[in-house]
Protein backbone atom coordinates (compact mmCIF):
# COMPACT_ATOMS: atom_id res chain seq x y z
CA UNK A 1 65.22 107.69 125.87
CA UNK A 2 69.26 107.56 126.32
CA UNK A 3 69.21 104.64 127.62
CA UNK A 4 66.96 102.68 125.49
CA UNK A 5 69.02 103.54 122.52
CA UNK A 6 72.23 102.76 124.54
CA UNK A 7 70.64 99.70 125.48
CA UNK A 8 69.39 99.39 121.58
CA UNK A 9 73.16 100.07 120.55
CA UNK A 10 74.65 97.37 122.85
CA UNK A 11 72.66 94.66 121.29
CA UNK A 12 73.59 95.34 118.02
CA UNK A 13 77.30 95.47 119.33
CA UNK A 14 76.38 92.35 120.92
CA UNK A 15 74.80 90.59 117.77
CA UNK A 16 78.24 91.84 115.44
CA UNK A 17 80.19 90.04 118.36
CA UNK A 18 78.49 87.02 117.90
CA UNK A 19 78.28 87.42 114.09
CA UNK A 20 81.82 87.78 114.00
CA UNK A 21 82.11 84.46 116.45
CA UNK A 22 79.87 82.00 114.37
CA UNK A 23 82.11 83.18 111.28
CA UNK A 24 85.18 82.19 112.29
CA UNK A 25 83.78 78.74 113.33
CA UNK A 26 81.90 77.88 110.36
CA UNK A 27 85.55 78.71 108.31
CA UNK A 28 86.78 76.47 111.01
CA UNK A 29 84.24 73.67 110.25
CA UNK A 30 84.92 73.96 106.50
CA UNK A 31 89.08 73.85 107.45
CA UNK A 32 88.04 70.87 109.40
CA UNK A 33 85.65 69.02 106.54
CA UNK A 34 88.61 69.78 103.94
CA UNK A 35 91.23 68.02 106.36
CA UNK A 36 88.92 65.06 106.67
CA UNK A 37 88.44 64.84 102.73
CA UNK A 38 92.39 64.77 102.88
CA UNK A 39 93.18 62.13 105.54
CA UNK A 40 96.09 60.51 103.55
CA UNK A 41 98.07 63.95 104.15
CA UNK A 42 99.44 64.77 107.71
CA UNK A 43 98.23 67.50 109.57
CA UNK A 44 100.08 70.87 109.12
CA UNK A 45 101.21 72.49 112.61
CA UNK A 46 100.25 75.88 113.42
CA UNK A 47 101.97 78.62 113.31
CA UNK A 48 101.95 80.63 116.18
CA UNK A 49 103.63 84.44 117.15
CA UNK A 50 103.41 87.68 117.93
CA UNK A 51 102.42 89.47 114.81
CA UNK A 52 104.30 92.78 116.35
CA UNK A 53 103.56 96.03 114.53
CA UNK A 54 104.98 99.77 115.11
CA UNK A 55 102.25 102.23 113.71
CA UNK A 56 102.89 106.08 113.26
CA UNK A 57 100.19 108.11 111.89
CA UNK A 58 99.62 111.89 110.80
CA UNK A 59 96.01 113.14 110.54
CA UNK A 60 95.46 116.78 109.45
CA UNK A 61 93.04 118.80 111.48
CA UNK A 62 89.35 117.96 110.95
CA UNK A 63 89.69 114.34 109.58
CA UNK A 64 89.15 111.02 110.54
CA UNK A 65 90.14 108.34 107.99
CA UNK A 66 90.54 104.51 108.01
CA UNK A 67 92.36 103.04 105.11
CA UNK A 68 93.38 99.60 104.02
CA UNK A 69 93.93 96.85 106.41
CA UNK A 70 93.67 95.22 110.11
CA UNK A 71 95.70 98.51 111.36
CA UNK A 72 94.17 100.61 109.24
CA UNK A 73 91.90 102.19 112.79
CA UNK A 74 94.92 103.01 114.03
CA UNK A 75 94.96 107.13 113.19
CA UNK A 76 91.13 106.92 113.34
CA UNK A 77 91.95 105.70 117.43
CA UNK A 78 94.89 108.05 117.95
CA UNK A 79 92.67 111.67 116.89
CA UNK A 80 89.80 110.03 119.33
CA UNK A 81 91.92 109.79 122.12
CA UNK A 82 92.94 113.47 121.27
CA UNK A 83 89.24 114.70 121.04
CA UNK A 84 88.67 113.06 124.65
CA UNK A 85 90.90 114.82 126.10
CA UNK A 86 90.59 118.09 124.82
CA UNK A 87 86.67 117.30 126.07
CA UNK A 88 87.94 116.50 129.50
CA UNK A 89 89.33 120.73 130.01
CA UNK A 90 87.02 122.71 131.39
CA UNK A 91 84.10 124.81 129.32
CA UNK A 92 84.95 128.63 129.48
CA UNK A 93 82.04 130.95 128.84
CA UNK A 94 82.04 132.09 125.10
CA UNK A 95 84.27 130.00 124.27
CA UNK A 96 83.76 128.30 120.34
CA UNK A 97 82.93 125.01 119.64
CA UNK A 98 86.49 122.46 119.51
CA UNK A 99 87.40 121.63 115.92
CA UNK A 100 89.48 118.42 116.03
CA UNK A 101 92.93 119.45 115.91
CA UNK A 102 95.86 118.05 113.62
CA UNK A 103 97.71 114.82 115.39
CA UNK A 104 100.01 112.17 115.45
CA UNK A 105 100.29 108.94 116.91
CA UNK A 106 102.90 106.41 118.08
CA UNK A 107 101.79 103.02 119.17
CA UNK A 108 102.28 99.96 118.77
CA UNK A 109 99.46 96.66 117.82
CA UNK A 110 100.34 93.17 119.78
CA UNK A 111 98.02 90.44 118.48
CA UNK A 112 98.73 86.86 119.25
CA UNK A 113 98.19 84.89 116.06
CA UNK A 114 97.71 81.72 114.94
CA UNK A 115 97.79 80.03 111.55
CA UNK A 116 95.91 77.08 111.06
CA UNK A 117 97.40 75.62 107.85
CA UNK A 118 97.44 77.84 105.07
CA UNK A 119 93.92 78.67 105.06
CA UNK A 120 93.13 80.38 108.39
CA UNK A 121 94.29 82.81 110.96
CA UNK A 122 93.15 83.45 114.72
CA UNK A 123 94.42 86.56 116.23
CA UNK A 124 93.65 88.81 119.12
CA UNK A 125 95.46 91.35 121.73
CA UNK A 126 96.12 94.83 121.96
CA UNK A 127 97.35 98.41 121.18
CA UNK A 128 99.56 100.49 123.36
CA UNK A 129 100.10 104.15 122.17
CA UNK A 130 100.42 107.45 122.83
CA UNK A 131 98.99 110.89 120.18
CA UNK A 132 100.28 114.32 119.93
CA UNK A 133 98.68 117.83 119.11
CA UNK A 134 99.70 121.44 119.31
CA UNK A 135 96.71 122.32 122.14
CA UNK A 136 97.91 119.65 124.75
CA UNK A 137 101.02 118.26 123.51
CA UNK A 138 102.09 114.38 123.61
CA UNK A 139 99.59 112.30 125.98
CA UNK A 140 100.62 109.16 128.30
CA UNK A 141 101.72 105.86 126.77
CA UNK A 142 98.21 103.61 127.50
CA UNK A 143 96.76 100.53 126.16
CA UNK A 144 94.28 102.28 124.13
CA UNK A 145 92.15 99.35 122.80
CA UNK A 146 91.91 95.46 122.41
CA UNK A 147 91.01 93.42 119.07
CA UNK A 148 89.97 90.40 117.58
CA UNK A 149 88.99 88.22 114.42
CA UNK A 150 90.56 85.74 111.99
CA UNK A 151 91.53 85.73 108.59
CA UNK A 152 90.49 82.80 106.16
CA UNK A 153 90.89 81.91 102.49
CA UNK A 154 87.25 80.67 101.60
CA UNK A 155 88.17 79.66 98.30
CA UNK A 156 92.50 78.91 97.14
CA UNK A 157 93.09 78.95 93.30
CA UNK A 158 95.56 76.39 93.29
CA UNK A 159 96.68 76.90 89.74
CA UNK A 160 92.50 77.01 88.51
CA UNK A 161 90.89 79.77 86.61
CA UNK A 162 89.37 81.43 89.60
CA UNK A 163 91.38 83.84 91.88
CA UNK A 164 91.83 82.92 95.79
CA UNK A 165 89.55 84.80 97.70
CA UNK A 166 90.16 85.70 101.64
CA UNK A 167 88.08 87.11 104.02
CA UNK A 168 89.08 89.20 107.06
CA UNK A 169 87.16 90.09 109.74
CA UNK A 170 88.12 92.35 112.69
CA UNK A 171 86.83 93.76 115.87
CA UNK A 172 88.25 96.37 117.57
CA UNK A 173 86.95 97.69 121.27
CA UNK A 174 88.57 101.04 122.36
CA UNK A 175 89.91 101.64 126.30
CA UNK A 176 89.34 102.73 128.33
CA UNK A 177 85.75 103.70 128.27
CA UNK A 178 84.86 107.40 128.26
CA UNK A 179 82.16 109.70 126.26
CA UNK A 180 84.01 108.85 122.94
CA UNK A 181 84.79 104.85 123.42
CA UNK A 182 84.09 103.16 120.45
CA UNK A 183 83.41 99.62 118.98
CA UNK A 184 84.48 98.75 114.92
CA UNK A 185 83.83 96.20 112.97
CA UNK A 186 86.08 96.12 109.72
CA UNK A 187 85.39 93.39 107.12
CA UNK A 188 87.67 92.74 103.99
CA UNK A 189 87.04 90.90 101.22
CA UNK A 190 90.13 90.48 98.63
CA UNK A 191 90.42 88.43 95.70
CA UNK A 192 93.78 87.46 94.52
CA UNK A 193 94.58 86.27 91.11
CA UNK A 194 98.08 84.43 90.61
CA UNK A 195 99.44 84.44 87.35
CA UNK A 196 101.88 81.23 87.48
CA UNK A 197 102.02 77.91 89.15
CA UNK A 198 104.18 79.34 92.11
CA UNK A 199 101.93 82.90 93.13
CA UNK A 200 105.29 85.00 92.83
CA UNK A 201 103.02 87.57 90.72
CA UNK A 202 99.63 88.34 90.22
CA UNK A 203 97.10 90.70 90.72
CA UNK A 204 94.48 92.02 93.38
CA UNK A 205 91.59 93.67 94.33
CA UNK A 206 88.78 93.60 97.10
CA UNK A 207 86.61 95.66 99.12
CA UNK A 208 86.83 96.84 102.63
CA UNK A 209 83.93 98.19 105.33
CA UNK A 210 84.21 99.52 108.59
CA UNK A 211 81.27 100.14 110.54
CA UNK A 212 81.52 102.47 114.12
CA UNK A 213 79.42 102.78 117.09
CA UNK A 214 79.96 105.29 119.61
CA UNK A 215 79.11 104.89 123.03
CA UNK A 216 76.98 108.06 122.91
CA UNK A 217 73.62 109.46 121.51
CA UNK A 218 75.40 112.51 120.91
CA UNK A 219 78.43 111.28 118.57
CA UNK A 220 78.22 109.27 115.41
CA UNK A 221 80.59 108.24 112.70
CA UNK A 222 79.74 107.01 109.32
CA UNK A 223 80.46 104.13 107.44
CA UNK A 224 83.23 103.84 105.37
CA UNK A 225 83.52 102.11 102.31
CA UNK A 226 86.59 101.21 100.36
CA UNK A 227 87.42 99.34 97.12
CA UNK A 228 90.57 99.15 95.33
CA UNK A 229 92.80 97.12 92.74
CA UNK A 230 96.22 96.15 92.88
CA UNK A 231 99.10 93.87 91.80
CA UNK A 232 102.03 92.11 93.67
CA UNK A 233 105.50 90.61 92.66
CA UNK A 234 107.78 87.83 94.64
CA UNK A 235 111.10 87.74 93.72
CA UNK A 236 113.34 84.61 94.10
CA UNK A 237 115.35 85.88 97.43
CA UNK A 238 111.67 86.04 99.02
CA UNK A 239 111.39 90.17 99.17
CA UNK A 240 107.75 90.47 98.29
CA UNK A 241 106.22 94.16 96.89
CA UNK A 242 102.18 94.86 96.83
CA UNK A 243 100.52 97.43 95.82
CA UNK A 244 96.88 98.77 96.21
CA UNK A 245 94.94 102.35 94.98
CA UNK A 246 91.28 102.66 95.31
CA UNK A 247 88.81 104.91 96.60
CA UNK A 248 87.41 105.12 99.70
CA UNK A 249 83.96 106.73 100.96
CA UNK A 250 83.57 108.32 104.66
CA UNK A 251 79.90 108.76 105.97
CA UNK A 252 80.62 111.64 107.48
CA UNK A 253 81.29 112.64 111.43
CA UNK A 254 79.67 114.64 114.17
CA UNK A 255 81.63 114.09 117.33
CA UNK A 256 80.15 116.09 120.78
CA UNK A 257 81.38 119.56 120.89
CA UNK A 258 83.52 118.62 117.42
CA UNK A 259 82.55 120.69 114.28
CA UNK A 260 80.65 118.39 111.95
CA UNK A 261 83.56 116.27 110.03
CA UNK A 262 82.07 116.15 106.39
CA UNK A 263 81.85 113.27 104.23
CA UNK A 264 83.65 112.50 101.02
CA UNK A 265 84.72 110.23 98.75
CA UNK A 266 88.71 110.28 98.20
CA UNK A 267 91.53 108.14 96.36
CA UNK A 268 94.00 105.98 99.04
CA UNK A 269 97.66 103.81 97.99
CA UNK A 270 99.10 101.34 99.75
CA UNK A 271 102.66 99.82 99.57
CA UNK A 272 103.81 96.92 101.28
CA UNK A 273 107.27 95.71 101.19
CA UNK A 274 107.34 92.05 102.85
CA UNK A 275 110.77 89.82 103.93
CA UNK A 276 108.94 85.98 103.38
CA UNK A 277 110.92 82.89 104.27
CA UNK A 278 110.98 79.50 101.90
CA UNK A 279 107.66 78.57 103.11
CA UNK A 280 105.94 81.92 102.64
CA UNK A 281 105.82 83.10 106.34
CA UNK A 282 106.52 86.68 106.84
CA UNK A 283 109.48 88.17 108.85
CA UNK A 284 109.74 91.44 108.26
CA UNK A 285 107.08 94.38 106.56
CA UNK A 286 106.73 98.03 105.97
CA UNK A 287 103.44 99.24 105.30
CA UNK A 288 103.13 102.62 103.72
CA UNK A 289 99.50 104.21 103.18
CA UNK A 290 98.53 107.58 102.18
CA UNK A 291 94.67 108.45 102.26
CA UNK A 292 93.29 111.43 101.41
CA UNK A 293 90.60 112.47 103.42
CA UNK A 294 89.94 114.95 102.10
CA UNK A 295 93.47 116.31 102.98
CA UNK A 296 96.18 114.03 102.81
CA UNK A 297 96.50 111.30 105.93
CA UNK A 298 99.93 109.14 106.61
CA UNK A 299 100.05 105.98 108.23
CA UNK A 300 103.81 103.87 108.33
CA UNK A 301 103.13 100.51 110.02
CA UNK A 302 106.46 98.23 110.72
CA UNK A 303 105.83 94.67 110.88
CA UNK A 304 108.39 92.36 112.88
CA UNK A 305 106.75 89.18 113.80
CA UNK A 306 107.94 87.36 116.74
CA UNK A 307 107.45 83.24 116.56
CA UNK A 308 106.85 80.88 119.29
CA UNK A 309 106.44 77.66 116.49
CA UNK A 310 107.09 78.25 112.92
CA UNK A 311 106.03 75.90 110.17
């Protein structure tokens, strides 16, 4: 019975994998139908870099959150790796069920990415970190998962009446694989309204889902759910401010020997503080995010992107 719903569960990570695949190729075919509607204009080169991110992340004991964005799994990664290995020490008779602890993280995200014009990323690599608790103190710097997925505007305003909307879709894998290895699938939609000719202000909002599987009939994690409004400014010397607040609602958690994790619905804001260049390509970001879940989680993500070609 295990291992038909294993087997049941790979599939369906299996058809999200290829889900996620035929996506980014039919944006791909659409990039490639615009560019033949627009054969008079040349070709715009690609950029392509290291999109290099530093995450730290605080989760109180007993919560598992995801928040806003492709590095939003970070913390939710960090207090798994914790909770496997406080599952790898040894059972003592009598002794309580674990309750997952309070923890930090350190780590940093390496995706390879590549911009296709101005409508469509490719990205994929990996995370490195390393998480810290009070039971077993800091663990070993390890490649603790690999991800993948593109980003796409599906429709660009352009000056029209309608707002640019952008879908992102990512999959993350966690390493290596153990009683708690998981697979996510996080899907943002975002709609972005400009309010003159040049997008240097404007407003946004969108809604973001992240689905988990655990490698295990005797773990699950919930859906989450998030939706949230915000605005952004540009000012002339290309500093760029965003901001996001929404709400965001957690299916709920129970995790092998881990006392049930409750759901909830809670409020989440996001800051981002973005160095652009003339041509709106990003060279430096902070990324602040508190989500409360229910008790207040931190996540500080530090964006220095490293370019191989730059258009």
């Amino acid at each position: 019975m295990a291992h038909e719903e294993w087997r049941l569960r790979g599939g369906r990570t299996q058809r999200r994998i290829s889900a996620l695949v035929a996506g980014a190729a039919l944006v791909m075919s659409g990039s490639a139908l615009a560019k033949d509607d627009e054969a008079d204009e040349p070709a715009a080169l690609a950029n392509v870099y290291i999109d290099f991110r530093t995450n730290y992340a605080y989760l109180p004991g007993g919560a598992l959150s995801t928040g806003l964005g492709d590095t939003s799994l970070f913390g939710t990664l960090s207090q798994l790796a914790t909770l496997r290995k406080l599952l790898d020490r040894p059972t003592l008779p009598g002794r309580p069920q674990l309750s997952a602890p309070t923890n930090q993280g350190v780590g940093v995200d390496v995706p390879l990415t590549a911009d296709l014009g101005d409508a469509l990323s490719l990205y994929g690599g990996f995370t490195g970190s390393a998480s810290y608790n009070g039971l077993s103190g800091w663990s070993d710097v390890a490649v603790t998962s690999w991800f993948l997925g593109f980003e796409a505007d599906v429709y660009q305003q352009n000056g029209g009446a309608f707002p640019t909307l952008t879908l992102q879709s990512t999959l993350t894998r966690s390493v290596p694989d153990s009683p708690l290895a998981t697979t996510s699938f996080n899907t943002v939609v975002e709609a972005k309204y400009a309010l003159d000719p040049d997008e240097m202000r404007g407003w946004l909002a969108g809604i973001q889902y992240t689905h988990t599987e655990v490698d295990t009939v005797l773990a699950r994690i919930g859906d989450t759910t998030a939706g949230y409004v915000g605005g952004f400014y540009q000012w002339d010397n290309n500093w760029k401010v965003s901001a996001r607040v929404g709400l965001q609602s957690f299916g709920g958690a129970q995790l092998l020997a881990v006392t049930p994790i409750a759901a909830y619905t809670q409020p989440l804001v996001r800051l981002d503080l973005d160095r652009m260049n003339d041509d709106d390509n990003r060279l430096f970001g902070i990324t602040a995010q508190i989500a409360w879940a229910p008790k207040p989680v931190y996540q500080l993500t530090v964006r220095t992107p490293l370019y191989a070609i730059k258009n």
